[in-house]
PDB file of N, CA and C in Angstrom:
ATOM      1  N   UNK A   1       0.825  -1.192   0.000  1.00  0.00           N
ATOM      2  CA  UNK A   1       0.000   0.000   0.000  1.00  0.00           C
ATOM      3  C   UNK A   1       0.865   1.252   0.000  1.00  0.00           C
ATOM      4  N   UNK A   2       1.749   1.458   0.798  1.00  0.00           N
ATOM      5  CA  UNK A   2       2.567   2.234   0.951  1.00  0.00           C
ATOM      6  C   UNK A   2       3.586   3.052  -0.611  1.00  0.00           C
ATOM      7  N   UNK A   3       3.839   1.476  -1.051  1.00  0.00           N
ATOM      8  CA  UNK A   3       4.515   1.522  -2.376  1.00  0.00           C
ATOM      9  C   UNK A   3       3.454   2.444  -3.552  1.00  0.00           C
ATOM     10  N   UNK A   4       1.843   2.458  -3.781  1.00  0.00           N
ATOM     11  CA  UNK A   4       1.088   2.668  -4.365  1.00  0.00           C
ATOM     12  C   UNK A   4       1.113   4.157  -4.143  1.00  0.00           C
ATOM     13  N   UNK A   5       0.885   4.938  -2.667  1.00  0.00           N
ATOM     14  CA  UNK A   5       0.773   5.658  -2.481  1.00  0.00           C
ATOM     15  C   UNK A   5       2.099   6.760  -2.931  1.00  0.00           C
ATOM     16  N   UNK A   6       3.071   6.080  -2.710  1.00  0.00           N
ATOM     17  CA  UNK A   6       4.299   6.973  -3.193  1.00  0.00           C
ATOM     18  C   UNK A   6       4.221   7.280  -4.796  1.00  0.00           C
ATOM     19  N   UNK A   7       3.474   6.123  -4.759  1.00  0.00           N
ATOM     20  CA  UNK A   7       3.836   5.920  -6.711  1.00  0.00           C
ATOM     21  C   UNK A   7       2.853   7.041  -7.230  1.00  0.00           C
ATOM     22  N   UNK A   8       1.739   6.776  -7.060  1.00  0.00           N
ATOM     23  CA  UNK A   8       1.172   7.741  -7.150  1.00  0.00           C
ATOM     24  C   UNK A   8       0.869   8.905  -6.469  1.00  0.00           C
ATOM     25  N   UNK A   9       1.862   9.527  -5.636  1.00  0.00           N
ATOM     26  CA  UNK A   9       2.442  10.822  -5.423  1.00  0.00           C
ATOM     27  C   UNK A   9       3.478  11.700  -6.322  1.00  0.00           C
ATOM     28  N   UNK A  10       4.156  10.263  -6.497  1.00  0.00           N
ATOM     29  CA  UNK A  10       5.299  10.533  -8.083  1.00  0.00           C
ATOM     30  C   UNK A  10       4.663  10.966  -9.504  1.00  0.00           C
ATOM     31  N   UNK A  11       3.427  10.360  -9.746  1.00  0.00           N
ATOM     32  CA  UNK A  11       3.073  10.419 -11.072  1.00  0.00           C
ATOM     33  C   UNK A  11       2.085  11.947 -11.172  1.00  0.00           C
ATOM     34  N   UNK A  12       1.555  12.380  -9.913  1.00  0.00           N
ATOM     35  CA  UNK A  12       0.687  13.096  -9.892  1.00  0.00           C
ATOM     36  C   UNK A  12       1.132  14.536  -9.233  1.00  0.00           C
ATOM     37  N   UNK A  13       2.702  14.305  -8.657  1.00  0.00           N
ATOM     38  CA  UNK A  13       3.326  15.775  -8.161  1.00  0.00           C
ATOM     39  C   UNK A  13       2.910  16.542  -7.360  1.00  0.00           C
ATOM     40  N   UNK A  14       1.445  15.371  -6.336  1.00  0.00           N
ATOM     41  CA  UNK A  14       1.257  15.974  -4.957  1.00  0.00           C
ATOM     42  C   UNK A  14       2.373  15.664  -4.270  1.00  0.00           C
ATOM     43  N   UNK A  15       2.361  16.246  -3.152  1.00  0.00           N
ATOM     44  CA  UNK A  15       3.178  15.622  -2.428  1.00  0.00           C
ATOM     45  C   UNK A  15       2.008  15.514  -0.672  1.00  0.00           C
ATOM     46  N   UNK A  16       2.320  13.912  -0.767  1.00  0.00           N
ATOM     47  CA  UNK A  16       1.491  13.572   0.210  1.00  0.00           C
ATOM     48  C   UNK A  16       2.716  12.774   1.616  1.00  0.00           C
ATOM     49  N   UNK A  17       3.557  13.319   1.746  1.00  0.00           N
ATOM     50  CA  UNK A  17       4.988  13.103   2.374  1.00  0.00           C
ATOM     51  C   UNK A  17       4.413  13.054   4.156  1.00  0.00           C
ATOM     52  N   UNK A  18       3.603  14.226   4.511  1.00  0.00           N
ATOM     53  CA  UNK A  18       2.644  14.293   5.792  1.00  0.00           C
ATOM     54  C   UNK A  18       2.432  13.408   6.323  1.00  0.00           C
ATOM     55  N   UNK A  19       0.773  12.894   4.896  1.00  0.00           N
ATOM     56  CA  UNK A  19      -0.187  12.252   5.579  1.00  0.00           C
ATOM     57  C   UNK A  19       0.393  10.899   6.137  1.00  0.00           C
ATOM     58  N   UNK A  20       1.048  10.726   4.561  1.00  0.00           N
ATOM     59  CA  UNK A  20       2.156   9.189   5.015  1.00  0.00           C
ATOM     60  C   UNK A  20       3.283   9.036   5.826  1.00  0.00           C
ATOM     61  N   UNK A  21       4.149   9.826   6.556  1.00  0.00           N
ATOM     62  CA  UNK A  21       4.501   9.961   7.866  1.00  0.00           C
ATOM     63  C   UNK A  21       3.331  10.183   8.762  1.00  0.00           C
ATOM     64  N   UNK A  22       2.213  10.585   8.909  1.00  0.00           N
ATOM     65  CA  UNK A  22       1.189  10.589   9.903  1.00  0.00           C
ATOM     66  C   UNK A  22       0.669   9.224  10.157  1.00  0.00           C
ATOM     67  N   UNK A  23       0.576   8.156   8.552  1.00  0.00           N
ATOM     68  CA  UNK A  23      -0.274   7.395   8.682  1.00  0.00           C
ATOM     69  C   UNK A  23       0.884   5.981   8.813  1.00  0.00           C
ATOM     70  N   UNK A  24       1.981   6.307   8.632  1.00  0.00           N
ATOM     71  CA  UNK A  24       3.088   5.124   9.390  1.00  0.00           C
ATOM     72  C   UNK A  24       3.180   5.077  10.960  1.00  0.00           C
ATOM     73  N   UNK A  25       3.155   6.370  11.508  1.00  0.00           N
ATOM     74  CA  UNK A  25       3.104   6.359  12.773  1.00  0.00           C
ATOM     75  C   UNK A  25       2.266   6.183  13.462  1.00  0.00           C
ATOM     76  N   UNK A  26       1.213   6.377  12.967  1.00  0.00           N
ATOM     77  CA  UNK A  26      -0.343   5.998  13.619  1.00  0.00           C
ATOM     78  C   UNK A  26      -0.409   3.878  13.363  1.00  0.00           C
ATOM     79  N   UNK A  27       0.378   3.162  12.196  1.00  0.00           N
ATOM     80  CA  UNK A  27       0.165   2.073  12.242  1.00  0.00           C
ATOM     81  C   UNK A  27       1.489   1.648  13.607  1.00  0.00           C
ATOM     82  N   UNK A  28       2.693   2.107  13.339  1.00  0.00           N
ATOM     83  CA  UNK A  28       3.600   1.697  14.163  1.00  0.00           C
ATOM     84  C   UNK A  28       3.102   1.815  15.788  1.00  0.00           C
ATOM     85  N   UNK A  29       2.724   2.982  15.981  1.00  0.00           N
ATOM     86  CA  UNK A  29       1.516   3.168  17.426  1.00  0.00           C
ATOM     87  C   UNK A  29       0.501   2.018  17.537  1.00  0.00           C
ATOM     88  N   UNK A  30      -0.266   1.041  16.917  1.00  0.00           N
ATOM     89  CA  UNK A  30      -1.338   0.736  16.819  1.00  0.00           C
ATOM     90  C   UNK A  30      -0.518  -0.858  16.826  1.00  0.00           C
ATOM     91  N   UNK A  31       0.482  -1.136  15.866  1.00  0.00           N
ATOM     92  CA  UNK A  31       0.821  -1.995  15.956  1.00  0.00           C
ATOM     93  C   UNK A  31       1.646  -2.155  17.672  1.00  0.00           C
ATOM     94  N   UNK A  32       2.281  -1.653  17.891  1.00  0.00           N
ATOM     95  CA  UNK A  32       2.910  -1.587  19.570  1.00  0.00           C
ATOM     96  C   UNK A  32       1.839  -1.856  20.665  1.00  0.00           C
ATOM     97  N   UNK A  33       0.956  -0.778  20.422  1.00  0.00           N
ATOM     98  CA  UNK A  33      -0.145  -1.423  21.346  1.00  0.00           C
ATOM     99  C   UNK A  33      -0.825  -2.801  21.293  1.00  0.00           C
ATOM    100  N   UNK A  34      -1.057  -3.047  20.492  1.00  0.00           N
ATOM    101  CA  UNK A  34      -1.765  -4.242  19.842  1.00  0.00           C
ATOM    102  C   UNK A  34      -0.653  -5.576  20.675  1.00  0.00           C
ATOM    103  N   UNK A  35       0.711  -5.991  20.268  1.00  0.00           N
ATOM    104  CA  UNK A  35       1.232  -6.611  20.757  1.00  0.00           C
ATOM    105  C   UNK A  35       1.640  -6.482  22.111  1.00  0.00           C
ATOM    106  N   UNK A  36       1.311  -5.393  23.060  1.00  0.00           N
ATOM    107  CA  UNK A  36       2.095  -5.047  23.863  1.00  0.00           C
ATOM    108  C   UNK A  36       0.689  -5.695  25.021  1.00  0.00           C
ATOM    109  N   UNK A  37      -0.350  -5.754  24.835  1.00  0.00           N
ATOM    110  CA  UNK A  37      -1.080  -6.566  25.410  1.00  0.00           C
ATOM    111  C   UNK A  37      -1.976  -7.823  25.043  1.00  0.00           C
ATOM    112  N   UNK A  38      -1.259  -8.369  24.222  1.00  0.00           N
ATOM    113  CA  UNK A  38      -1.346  -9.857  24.149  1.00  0.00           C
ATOM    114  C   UNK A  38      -1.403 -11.042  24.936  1.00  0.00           C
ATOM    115  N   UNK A  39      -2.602 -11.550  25.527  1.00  0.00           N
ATOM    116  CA  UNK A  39      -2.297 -12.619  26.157  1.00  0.00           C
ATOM    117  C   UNK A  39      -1.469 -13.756  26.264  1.00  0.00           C
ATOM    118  N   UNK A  40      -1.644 -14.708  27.004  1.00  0.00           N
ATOM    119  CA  UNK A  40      -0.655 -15.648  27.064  1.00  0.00           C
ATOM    120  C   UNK A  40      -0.710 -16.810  25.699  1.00  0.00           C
ATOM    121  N   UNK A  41      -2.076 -17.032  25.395  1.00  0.00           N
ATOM    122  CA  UNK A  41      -2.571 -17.730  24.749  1.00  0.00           C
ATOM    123  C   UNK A  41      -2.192 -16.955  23.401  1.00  0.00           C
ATOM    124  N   UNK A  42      -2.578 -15.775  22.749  1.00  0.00           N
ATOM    125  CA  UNK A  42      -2.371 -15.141  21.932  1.00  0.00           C
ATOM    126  C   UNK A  42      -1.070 -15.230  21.698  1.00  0.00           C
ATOM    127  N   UNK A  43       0.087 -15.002  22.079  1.00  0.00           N
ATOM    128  CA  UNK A  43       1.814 -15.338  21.892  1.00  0.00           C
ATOM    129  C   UNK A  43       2.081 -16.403  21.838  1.00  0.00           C
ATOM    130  N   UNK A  44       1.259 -17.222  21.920  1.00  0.00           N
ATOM    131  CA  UNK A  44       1.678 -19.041  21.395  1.00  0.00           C
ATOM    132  C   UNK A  44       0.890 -19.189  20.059  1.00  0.00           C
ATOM    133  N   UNK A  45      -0.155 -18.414  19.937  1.00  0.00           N
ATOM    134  CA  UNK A  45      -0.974 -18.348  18.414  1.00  0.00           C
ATOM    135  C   UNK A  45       0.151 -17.790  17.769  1.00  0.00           C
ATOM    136  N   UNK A  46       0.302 -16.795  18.229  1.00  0.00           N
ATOM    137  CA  UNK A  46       1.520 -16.138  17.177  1.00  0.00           C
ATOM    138  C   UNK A  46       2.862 -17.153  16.770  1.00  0.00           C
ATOM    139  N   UNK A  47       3.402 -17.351  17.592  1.00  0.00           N
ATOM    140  CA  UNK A  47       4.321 -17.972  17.426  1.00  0.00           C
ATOM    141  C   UNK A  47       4.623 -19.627  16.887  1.00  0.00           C
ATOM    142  N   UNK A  48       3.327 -20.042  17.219  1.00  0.00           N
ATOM    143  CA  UNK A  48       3.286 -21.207  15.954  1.00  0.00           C
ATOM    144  C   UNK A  48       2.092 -20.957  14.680  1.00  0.00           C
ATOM    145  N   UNK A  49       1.594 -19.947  14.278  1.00  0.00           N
ATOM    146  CA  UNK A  49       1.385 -19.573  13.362  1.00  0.00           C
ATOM    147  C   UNK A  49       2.261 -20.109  11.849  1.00  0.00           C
ATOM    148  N   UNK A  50       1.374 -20.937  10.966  1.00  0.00           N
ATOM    149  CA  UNK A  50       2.427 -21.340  10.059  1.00  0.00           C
ATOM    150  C   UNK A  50       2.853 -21.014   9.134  1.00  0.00           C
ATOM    151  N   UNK A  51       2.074 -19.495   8.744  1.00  0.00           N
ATOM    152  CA  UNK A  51       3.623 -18.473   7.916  1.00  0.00           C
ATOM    153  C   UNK A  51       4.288 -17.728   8.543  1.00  0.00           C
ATOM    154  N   UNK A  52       4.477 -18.006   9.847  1.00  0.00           N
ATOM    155  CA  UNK A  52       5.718 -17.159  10.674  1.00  0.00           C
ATOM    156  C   UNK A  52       6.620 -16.906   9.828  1.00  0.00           C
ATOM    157  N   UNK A  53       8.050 -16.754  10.351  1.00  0.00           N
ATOM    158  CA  UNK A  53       9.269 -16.796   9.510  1.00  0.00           C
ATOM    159  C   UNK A  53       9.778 -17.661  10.159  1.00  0.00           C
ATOM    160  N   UNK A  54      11.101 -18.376   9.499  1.00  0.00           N
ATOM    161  CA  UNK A  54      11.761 -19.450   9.798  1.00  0.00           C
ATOM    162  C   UNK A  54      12.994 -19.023   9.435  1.00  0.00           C
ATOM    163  N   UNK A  55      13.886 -19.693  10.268  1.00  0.00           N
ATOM    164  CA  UNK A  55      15.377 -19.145  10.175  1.00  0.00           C
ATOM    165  C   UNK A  55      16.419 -19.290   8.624  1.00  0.00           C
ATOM    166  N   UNK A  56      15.413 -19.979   8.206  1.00  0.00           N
ATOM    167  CA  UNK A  56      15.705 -20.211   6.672  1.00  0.00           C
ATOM    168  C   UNK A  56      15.306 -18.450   5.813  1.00  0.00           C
ATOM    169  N   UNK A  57      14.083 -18.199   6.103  1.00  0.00           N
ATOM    170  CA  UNK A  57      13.928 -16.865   5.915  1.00  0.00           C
ATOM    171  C   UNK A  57      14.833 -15.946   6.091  1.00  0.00           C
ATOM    172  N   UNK A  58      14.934 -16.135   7.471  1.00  0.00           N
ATOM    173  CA  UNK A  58      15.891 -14.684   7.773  1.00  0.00           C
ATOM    174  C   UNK A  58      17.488 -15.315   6.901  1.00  0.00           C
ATOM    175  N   UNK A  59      18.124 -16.421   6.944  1.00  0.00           N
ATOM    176  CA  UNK A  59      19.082 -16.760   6.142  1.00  0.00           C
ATOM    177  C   UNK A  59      19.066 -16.012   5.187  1.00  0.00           C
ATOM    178  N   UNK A  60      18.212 -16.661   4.509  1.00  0.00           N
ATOM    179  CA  UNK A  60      18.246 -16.112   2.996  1.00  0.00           C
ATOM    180  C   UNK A  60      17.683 -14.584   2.680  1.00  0.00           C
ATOM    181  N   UNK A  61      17.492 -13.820   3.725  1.00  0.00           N
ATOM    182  CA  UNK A  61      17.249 -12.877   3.215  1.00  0.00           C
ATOM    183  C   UNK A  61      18.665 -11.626   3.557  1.00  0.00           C
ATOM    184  N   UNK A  62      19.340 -12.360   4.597  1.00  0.00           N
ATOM    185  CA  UNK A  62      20.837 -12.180   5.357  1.00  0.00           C
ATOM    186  C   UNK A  62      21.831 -12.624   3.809  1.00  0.00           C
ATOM    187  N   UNK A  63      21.871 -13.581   3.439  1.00  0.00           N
ATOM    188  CA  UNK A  63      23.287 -13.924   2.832  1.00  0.00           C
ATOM    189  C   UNK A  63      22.715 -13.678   1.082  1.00  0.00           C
ATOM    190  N   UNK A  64      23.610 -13.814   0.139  1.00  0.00           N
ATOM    191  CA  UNK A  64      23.585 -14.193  -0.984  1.00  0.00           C
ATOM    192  C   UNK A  64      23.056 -15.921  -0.948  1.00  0.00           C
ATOM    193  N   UNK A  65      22.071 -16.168  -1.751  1.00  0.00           N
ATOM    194  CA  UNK A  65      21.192 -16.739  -2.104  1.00  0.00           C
ATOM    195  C   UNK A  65      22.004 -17.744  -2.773  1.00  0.00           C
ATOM    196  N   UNK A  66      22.902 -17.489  -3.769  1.00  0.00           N
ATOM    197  CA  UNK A  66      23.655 -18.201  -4.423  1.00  0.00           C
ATOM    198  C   UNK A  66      25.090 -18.722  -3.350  1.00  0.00           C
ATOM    199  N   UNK A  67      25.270 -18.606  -2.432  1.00  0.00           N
ATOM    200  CA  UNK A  67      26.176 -18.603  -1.745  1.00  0.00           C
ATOM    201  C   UNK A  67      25.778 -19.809  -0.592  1.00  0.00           C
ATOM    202  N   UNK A  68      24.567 -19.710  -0.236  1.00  0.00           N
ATOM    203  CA  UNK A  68      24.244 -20.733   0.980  1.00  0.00           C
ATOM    204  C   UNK A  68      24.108 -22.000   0.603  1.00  0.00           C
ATOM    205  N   UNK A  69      24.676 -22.612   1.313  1.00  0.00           N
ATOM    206  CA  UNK A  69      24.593 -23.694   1.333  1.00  0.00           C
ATOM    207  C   UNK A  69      24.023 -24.957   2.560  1.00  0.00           C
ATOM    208  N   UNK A  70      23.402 -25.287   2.274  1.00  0.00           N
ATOM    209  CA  UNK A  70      22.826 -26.155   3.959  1.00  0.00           C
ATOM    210  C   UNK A  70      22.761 -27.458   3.827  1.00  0.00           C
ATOM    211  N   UNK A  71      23.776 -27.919   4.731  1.00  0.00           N
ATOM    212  CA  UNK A  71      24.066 -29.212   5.551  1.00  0.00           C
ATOM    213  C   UNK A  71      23.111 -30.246   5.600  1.00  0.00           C
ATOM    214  N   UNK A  72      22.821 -31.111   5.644  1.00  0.00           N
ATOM    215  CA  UNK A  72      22.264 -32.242   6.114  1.00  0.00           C
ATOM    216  C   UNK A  72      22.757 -33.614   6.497  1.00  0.00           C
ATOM    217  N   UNK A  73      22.149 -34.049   7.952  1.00  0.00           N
ATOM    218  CA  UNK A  73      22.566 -35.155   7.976  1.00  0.00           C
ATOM    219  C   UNK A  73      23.625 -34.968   9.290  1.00  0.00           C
ATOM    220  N   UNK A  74      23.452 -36.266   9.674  1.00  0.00           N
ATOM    221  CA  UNK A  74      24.425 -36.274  10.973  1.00  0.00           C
ATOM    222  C   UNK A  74      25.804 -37.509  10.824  1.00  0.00           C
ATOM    223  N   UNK A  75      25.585 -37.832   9.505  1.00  0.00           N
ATOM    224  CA  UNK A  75      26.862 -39.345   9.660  1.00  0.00           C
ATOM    225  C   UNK A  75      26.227 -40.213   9.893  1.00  0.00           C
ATOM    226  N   UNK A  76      24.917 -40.375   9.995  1.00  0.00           N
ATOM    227  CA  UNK A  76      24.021 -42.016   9.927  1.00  0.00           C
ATOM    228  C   UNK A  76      22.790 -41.838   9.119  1.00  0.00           C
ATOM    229  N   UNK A  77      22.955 -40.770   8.068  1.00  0.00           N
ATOM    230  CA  UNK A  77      21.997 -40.948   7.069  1.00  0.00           C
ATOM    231  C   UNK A  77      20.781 -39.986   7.619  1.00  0.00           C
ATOM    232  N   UNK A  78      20.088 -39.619   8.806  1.00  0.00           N
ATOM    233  CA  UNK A  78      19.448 -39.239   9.061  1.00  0.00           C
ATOM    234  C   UNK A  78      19.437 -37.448   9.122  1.00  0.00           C
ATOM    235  N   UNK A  79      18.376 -36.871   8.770  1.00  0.00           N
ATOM    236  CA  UNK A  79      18.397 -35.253   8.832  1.00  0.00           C
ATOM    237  C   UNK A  79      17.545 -34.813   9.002  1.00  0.00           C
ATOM    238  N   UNK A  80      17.621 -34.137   9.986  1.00  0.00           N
ATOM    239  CA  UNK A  80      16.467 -33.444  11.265  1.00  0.00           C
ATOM    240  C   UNK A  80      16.166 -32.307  10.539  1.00  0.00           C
ATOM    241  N   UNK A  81      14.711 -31.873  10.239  1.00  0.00           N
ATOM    242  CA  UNK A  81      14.585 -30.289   9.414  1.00  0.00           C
ATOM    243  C   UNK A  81      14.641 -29.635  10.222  1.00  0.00           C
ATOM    244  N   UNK A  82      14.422 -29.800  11.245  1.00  0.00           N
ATOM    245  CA  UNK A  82      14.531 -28.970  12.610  1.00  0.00           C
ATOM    246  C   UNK A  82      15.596 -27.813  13.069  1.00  0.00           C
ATOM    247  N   UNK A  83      16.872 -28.408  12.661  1.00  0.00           N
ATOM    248  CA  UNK A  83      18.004 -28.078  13.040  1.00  0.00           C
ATOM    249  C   UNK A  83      19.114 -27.709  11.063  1.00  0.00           C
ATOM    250  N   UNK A  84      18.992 -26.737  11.219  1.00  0.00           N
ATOM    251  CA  UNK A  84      19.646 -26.188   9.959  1.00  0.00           C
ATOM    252  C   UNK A  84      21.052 -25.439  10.514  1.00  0.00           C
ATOM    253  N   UNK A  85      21.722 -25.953   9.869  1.00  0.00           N
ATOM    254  CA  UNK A  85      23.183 -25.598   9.245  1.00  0.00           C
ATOM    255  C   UNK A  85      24.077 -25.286   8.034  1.00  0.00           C
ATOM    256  N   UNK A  86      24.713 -24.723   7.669  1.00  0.00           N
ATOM    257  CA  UNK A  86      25.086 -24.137   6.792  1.00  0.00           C
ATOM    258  C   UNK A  86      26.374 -23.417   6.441  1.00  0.00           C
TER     259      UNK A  86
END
């Protein structure tokens, strides 16, 4: 959304620079609150939620893509997805 709004600030030579610093900070506010009283139950929803991110994510969004490489296997054939190395 954000991307749209710039874009078409670009094409149209308003400049709406304000509202959209007004309206990032009003989500960043909203988002803080929002997590900041989360139940107990609610932070285990979150956290096994199954498009979380996974450390494979943050990997690959950390290194060159073409560069990683990941391990498998312990020396008896077996490989835990659990546990990534690289």
């Amino acid at each position: 959304m954000d991307t749209i709004v710039r874009r078409m600030a670009d094409e149209t030579g308003l400049d709406f620079s304000h509202q959209i610093s007004s309206l990032e900070s009003k989500c960043s506010r909203a988002l803080k609150d929002l997590y900041t009283h989360l139940t107990p139950f609610q932070c285990l929803t979150i956290a096994r939620h199954p498009n979380r991110p996974t450390v494979l994510d943050h990997i690959l969004n950390i290194k060159d893509k073409d560069k990683w490489v990941e391990l498998h296997g312990n020396g008896t054939g077996y490989s835990d997805p659990a546990i990534v190395t690289g």
